[in-house]
N, C-alpha and C. Protein backbone atom coordinates (compact mmCIF):
# COMPACT_ATOMS: atom_id res chain seq x y z
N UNK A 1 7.81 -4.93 10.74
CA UNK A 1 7.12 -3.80 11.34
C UNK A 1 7.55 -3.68 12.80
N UNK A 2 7.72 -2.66 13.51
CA UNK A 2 7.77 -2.21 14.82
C UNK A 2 6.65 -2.60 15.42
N UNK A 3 6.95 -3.44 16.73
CA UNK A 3 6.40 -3.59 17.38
C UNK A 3 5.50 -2.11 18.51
N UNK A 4 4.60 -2.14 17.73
CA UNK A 4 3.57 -0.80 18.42
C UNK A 4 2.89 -0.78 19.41
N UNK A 5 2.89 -2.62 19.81
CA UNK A 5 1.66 -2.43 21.35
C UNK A 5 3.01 -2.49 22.23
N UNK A 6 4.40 -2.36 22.03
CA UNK A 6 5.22 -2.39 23.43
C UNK A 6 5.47 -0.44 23.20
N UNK A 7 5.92 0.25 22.21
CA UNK A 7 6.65 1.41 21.89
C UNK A 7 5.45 2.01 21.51
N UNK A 8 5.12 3.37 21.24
CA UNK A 8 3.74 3.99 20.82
C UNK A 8 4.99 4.29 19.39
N UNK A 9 4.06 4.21 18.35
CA UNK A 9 4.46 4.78 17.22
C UNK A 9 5.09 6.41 16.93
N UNK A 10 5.96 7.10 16.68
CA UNK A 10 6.31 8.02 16.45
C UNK A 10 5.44 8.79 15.14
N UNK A 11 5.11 9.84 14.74
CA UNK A 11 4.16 10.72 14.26
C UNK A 11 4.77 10.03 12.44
N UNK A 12 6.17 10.17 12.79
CA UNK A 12 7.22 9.43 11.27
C UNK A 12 6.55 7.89 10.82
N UNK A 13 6.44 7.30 11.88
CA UNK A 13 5.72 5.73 11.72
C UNK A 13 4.40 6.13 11.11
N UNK A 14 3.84 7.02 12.05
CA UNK A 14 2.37 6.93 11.86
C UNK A 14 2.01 7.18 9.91
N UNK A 15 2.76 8.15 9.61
CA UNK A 15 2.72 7.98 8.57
C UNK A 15 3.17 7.17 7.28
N UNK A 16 4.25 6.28 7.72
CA UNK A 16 4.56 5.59 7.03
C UNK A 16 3.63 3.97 7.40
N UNK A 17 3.17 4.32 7.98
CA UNK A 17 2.01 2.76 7.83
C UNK A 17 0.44 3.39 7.82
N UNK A 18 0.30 4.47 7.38
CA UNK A 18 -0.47 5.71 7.73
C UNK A 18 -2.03 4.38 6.62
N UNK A 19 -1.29 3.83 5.50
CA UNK A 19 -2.44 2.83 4.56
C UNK A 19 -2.54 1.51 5.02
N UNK A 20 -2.16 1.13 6.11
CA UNK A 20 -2.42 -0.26 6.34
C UNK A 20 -3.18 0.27 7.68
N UNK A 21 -2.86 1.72 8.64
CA UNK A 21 -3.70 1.56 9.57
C UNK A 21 -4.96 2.21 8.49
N UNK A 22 -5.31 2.65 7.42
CA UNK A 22 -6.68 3.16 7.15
C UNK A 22 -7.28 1.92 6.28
N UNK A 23 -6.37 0.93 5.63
CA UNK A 23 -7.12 -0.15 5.33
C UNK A 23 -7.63 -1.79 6.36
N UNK A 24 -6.99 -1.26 7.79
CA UNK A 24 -7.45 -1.71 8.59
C UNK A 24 -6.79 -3.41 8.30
N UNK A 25 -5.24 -2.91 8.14
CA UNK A 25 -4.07 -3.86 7.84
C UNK A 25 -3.44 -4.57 9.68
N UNK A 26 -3.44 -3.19 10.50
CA UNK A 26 -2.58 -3.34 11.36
C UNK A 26 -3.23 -4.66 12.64
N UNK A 27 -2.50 -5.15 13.52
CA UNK A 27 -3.55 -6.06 13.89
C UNK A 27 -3.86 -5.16 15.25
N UNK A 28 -4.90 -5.65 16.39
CA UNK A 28 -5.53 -5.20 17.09
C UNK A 28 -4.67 -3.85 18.27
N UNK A 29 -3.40 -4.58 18.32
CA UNK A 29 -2.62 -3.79 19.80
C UNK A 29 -2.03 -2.87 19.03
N UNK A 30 -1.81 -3.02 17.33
CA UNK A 30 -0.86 -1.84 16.66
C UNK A 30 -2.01 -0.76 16.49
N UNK A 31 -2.98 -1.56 16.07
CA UNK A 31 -4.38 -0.15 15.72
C UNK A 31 -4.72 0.67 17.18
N UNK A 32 -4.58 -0.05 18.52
CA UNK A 32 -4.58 0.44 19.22
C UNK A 32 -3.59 1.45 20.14
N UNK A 33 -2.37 1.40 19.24
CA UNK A 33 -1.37 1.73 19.81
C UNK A 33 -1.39 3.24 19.16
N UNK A 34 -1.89 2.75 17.27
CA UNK A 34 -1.53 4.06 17.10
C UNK A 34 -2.90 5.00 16.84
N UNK A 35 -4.28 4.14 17.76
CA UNK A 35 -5.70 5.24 18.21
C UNK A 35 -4.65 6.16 19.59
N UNK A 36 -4.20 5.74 20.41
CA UNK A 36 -3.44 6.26 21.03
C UNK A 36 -2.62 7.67 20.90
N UNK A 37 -2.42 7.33 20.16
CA UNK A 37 -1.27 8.33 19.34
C UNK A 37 -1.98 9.76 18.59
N UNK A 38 -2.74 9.17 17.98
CA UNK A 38 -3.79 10.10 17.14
C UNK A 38 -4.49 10.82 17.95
N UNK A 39 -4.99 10.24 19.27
CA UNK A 39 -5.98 11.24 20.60
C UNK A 39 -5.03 12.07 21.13
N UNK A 40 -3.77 11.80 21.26
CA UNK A 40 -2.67 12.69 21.85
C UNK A 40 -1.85 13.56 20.62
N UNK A 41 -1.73 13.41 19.72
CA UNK A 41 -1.46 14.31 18.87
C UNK A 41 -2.15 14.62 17.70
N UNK A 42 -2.17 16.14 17.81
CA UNK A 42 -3.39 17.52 16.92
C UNK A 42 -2.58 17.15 15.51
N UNK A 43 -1.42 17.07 15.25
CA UNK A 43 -0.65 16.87 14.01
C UNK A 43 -1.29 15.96 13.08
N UNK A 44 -1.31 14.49 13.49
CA UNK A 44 -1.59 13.43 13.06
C UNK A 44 -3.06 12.95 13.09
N UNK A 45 -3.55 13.54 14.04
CA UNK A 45 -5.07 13.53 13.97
C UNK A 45 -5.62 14.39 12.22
N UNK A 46 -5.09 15.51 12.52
CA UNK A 46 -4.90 16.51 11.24
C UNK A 46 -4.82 16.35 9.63
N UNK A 47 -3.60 15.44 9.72
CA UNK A 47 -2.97 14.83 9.06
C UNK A 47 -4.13 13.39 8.03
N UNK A 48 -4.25 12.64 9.42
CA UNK A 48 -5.26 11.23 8.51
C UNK A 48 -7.03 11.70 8.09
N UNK A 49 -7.18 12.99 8.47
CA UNK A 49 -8.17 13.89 8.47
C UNK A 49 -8.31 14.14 7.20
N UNK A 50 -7.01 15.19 6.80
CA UNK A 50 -6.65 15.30 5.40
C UNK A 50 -6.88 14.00 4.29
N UNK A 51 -5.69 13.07 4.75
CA UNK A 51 -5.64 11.53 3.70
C UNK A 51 -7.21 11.67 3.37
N UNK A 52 -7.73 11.26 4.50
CA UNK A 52 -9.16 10.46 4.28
C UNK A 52 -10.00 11.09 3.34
N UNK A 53 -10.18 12.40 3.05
CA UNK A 53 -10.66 13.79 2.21
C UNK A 53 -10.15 13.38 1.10
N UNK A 54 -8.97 13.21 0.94
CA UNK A 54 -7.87 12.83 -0.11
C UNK A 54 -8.81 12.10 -0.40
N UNK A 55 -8.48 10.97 -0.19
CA UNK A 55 -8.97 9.59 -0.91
C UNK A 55 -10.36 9.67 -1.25
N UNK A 56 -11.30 9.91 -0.20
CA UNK A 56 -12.68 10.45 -0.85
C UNK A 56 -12.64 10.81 -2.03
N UNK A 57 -12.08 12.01 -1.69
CA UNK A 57 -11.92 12.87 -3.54
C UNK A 57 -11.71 12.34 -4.93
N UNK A 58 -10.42 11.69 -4.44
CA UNK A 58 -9.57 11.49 -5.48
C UNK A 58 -10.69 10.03 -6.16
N UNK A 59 -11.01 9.50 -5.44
CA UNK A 59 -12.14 8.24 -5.53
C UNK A 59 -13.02 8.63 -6.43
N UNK A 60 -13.86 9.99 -6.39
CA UNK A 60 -14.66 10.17 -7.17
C UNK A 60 -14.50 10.87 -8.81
N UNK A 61 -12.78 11.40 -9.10
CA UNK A 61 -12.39 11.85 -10.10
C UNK A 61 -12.42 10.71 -11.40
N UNK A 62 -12.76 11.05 -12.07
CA UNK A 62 -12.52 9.85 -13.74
C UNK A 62 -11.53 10.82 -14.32
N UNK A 63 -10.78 9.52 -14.79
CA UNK A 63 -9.76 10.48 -15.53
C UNK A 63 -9.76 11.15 -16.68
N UNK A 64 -11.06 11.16 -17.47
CA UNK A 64 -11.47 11.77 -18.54
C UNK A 64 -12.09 13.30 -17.79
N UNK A 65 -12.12 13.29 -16.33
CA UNK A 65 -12.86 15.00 -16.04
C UNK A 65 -11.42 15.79 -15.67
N UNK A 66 -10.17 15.66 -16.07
CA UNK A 66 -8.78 15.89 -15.98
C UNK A 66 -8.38 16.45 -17.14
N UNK A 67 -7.91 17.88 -17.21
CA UNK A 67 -7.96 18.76 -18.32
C UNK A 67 -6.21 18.07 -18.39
N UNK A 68 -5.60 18.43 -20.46
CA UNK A 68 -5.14 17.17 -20.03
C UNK A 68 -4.14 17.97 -19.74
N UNK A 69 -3.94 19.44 -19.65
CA UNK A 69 -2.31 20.27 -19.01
C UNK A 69 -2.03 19.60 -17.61
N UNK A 70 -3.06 19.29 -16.78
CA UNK A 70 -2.89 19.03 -15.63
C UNK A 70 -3.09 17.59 -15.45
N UNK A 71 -3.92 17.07 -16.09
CA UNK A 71 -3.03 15.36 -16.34
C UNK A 71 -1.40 15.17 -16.32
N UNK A 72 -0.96 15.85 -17.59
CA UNK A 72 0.18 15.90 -17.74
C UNK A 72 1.01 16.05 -16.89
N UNK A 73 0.80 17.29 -16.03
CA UNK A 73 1.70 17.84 -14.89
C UNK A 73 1.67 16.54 -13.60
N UNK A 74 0.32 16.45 -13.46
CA UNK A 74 0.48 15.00 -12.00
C UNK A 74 1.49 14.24 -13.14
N UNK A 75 0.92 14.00 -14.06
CA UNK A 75 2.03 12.65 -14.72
C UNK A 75 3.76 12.57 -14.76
N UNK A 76 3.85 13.81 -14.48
CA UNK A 76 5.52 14.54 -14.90
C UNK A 76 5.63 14.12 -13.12
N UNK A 77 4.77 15.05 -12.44
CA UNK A 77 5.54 14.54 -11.17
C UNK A 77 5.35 13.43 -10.34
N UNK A 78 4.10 12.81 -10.66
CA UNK A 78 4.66 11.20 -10.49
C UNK A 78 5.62 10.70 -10.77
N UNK A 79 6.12 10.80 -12.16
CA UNK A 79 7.35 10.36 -12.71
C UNK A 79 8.59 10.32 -12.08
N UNK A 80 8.45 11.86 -11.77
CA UNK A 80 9.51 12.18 -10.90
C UNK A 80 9.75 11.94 -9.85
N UNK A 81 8.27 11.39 -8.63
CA UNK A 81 8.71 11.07 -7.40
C UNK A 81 9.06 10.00 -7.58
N UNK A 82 8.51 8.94 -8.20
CA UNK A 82 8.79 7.33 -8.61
C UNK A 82 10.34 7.60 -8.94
N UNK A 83 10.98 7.89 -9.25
CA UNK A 83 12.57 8.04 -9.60
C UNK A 83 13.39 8.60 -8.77
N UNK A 84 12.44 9.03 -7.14
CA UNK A 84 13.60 9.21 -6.72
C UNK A 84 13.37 7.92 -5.16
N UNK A 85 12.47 7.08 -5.32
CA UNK A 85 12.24 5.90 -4.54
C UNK A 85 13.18 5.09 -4.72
C-alpha cells in the first residue's frame, strides 16, 4: 500500500482502498490522510456517500425478493466483469 500519511491519496487510490477505509482496515495516519482528502474533495465525499447507500441497500435485499430476469442479468454481468479482472 502507498504510504498515505507522507502523500495524500489521489481520488484513483481513494477508491481503490475505498473497502478497507469503510471497513476501518486502514491504520490511523492512512484513515487520516484520506478524512483529509474526502473534506477537500465534493467528488469523493459524493462518491463513499453513494457506496455506503449501496451497501445499506444491498444488505437488506434476500435473494429470493430478485425477480429472476434480473437475477439473471446482475449474474451475466458479474460474469462478465469477473473475466475481465
Amino acid at each position: 500500500m502507498t504510504d498515505f500519511a507522507v502523500q495524500e491519496p489521489t481520488c484513483q487510490e481513494l477508491a481503490e482502498f475505498l473497502t478497507d477505509y469503510l471497513e476501518g482496515l486502514l491504520g490511523a495516519a492512512e484513515r487520516a490522510s484520506f478524512d483529509r482528502h474526502i473534506a477537500a474533495c465534493r467528488d469523493c465525499t459524493q462518491y463513499i456517500a453513494q457506496m455506503r447507500v449501496t451497501i445499506a441497500v444491498t444488505g437488506r435485499i434476500r435473494s429470493d425478493e430478485i425477480p429472476p430476469a434480473v437475477r439473471h442479468d446482475l449474474l451475466t454481468a458479474f460474469r462478465g466483469w469477473a473475466q475481465t479482472l
